[in-house]
Protein backbone atom coordinates (compact mmCIF):
# COMPACT_ATOMS: atom_id res chain seq x y z
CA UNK A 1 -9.08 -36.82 6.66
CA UNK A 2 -10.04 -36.96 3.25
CA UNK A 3 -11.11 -40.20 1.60
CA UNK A 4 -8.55 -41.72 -0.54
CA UNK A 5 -11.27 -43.63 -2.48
CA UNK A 6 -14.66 -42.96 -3.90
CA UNK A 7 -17.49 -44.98 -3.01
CA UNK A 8 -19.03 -47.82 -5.06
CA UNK A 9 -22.37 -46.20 -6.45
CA UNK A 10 -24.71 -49.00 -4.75
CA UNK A 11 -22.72 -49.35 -1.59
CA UNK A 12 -24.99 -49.72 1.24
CA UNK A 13 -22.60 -48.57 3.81
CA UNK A 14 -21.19 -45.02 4.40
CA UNK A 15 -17.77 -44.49 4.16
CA UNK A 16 -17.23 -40.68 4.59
CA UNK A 17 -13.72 -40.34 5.77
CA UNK A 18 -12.85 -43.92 6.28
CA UNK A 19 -9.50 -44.27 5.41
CA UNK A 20 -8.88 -47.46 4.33
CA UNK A 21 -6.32 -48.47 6.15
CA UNK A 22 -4.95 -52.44 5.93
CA UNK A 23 -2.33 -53.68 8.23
CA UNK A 24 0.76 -53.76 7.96
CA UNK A 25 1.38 -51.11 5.76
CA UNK A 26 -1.01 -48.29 7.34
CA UNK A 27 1.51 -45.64 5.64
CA UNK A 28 -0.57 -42.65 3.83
CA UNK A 29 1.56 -40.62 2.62
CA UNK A 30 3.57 -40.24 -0.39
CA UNK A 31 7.24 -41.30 -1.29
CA UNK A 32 9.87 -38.57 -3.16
CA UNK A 33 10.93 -41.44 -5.20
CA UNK A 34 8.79 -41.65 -8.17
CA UNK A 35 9.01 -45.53 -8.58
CA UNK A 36 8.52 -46.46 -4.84
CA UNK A 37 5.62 -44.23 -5.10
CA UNK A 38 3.65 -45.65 -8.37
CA UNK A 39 4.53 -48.94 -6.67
CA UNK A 40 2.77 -48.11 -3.43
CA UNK A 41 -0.21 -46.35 -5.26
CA UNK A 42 -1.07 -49.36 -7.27
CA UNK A 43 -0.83 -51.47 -3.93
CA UNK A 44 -2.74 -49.10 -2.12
CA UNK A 45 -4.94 -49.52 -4.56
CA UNK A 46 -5.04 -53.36 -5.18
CA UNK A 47 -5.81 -53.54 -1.55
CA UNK A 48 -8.24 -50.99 -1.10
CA UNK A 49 -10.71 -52.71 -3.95
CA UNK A 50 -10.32 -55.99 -1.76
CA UNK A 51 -11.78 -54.14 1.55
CA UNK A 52 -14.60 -52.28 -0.65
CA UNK A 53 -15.42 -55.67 -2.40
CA UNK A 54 -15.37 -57.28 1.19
CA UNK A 55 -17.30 -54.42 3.12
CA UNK A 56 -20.02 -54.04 -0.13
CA UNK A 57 -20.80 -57.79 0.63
CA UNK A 58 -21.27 -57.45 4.39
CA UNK A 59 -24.78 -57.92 5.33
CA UNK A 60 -24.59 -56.59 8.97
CA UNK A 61 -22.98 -53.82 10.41
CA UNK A 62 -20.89 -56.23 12.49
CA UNK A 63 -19.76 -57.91 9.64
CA UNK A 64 -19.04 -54.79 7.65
CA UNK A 65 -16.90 -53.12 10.45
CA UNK A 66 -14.89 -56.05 10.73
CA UNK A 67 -13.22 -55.35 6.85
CA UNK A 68 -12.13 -52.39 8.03
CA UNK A 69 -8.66 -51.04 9.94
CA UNK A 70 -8.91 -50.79 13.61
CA UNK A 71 -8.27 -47.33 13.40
CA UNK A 72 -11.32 -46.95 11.07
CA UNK A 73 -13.73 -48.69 13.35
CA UNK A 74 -15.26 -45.75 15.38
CA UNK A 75 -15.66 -43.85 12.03
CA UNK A 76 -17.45 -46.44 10.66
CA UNK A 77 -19.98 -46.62 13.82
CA UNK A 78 -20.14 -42.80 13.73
CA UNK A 79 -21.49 -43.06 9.72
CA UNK A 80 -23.75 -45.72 10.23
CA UNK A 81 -25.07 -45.46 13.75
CA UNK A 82 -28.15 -46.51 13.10
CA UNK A 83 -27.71 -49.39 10.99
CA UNK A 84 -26.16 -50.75 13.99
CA UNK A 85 -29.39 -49.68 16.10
CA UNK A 86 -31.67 -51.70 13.33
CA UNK A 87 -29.58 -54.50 14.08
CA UNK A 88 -29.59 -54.51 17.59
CA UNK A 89 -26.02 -54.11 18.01
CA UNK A 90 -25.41 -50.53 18.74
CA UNK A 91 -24.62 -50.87 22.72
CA UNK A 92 -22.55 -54.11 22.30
CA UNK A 93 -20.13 -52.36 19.51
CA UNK A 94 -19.81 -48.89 21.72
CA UNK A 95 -18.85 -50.78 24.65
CA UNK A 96 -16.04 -53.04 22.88
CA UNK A 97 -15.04 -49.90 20.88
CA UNK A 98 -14.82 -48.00 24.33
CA UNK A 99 -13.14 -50.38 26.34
CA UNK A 100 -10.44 -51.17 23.12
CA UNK A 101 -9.76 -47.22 22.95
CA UNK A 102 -9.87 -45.85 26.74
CA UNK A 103 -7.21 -47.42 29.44
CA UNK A 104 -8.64 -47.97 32.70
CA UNK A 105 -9.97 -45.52 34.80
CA UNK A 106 -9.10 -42.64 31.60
CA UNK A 107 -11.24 -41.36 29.16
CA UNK A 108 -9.02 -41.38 25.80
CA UNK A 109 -10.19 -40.10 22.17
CA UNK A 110 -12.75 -37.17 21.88
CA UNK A 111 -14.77 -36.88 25.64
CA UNK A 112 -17.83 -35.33 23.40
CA UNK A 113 -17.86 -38.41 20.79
CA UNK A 114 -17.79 -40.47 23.48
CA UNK A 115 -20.37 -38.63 25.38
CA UNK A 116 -22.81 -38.56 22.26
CA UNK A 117 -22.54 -42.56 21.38
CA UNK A 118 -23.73 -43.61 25.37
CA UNK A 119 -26.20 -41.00 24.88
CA UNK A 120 -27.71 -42.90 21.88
CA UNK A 121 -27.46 -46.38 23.46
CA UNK A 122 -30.17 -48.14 25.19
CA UNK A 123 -29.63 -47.45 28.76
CA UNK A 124 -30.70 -51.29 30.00
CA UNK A 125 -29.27 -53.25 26.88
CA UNK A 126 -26.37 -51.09 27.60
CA UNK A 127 -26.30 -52.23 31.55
CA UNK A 128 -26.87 -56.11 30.85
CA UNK A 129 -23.85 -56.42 28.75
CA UNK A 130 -22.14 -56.22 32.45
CA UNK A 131 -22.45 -57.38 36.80
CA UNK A 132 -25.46 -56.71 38.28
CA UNK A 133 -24.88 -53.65 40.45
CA UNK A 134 -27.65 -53.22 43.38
CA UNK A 135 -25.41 -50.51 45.62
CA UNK A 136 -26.90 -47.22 46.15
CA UNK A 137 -24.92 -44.34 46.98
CA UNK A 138 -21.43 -45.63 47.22
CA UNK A 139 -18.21 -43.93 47.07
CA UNK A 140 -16.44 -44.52 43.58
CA UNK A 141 -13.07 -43.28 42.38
CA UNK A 142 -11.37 -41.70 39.06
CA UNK A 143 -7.84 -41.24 38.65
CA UNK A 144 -6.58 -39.04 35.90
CA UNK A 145 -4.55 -35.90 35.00
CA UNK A 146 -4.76 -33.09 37.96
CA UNK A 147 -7.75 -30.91 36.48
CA UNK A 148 -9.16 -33.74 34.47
CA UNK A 149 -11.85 -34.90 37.11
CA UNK A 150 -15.04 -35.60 34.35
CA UNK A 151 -14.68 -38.81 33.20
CA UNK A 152 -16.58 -42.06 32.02
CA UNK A 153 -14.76 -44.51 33.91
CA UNK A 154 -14.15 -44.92 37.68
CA UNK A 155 -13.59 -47.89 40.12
CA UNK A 156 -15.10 -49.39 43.28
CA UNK A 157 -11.27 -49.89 44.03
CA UNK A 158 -9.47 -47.03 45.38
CA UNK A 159 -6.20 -48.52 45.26
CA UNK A 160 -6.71 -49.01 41.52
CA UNK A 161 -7.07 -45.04 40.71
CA UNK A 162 -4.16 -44.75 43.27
CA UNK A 163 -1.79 -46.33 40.89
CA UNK A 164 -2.33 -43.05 38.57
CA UNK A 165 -0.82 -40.60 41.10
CA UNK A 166 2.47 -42.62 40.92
CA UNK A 167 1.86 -42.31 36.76
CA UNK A 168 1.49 -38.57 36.83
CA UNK A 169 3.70 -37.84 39.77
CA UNK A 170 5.80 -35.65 37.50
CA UNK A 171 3.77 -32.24 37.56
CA UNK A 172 5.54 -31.39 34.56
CA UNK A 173 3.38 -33.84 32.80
CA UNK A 174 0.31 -32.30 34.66
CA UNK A 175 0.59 -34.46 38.02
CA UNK A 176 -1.92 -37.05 38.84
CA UNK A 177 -5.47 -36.88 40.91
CA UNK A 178 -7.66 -39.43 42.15
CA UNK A 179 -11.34 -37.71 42.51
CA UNK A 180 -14.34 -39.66 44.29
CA UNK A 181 -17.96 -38.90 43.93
CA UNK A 182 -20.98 -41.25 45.38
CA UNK A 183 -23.23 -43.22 42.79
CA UNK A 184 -26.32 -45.15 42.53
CA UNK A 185 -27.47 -48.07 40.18
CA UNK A 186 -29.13 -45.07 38.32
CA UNK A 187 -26.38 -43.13 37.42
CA UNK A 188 -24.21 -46.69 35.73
CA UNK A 189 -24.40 -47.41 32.55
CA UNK A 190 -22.72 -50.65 32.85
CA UNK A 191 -20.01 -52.31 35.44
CA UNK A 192 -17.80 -54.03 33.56
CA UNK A 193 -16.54 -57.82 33.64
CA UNK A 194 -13.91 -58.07 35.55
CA UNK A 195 -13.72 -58.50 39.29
CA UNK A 196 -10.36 -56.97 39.19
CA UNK A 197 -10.22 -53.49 38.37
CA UNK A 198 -14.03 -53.01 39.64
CA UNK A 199 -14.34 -50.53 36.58
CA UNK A 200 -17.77 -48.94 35.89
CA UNK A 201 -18.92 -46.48 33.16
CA UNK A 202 -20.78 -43.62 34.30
CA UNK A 203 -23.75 -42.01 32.34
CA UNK A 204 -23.34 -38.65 30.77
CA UNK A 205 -26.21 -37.09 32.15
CA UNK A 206 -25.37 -38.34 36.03
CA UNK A 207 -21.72 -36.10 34.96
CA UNK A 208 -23.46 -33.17 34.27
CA UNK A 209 -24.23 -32.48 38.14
CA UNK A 210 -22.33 -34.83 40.13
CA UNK A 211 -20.19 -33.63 42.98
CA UNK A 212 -16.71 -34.43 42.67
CA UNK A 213 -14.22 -34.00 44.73
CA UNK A 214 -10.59 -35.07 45.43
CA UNK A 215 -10.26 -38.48 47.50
């Protein structure tokens, strides 16, 4: 999407294609009524110079992403990627982005995007932000869409991914799957905190030749 609003001229962040959105009224588009519309311009406005006066006096990255929508965040990371590596903070904001975007056990947003971000991350900063995992070739499980099987996120707990066959049971909505491959401390990026749902990420590069198969 376009951006709405052009930059400040000594801004130090990039804002290509943030969209400036500001809760509640996340609305973008344009009203047929010429009054409710110059009314909702000039507040689109008003608020907009509030988040660029915020964001232009954010000192870290952390700071800076915080002015923004939500829905703006993993923009924002994409632009200024390695701001956040200068400040050491790259592999904590992936993870919390990842974790507030994907459900468990799915993948959500763009695989690719997602894909390229763990890529750039530090792969043992990146694996103490969770459990200590000292298993070596144990069976882990995925469930997802039937035909889906690559994905970041899988489970220790087979009865978790179970619960996605009763989700997709209608094949009209492209049935459910549970896959199960066998991992090693090696091929985790990071096992997340909670004892629960026994969730772990998966690195890209153990994906690109792991053997999957249906549980």
């Amino acid at each position: 999407m376009i951006n709405l609003y052009a930059r400040e001229k000594n801004m130090k962040w990039n804002l290509k294609k943030i969209q400036f959105l500001y809760p509640p009224d996340n609305f973008i588009g344009s009203f047929a009524n010429e009054k409710m519309q110059a009314r909702h311009k000039a507040l689109q406005g008003e608020k907009t110079n509030i988040i660029l006066k915020n964001i232009a006096a954010s000192k870290t990255p952390l700071t800076a992403i915080q002015t923004l929508n939500n829905l703006d965040h993993l923009q924002f990371l994409l632009n200024n990627i390695e701001e956040f590596k200068k400040d050491d903070c790259l592999e904590e904001t992936v993870l919390k982005l990842y974790c507030k975007e994907n459900s468990a056990f799915t993948s959500g947003g763009i695989f690719d995007t997602w894909h390229n971000l763990f890529l750039q991350c530090d792969a043992e900063r990146f694996y103490s932000l969770g459990d200590s995992f000292l298993d070596e070739n144990i069976p882990v499980f995925r469930g997802s869409i039937t035909g889906v099987e690559k994905g970041f996120c899988w489970t220790t707990n087979k009865q978790k991914a179970d619960w996605f066959l009763d989700r997709w049971k209608d094949k009209e909505q492209g049935g459910g799957t549970v896959y199960s491959t066998k991992i090693s401390r090696k091929d985790l990026l990071v096992s997340l905190k909670d004892t629960e749902k026994k969730e772990l990420i998966i690195s890209p590069q153990f994906l690109k030749t792991a053997k999957i198969v249906v549980a």
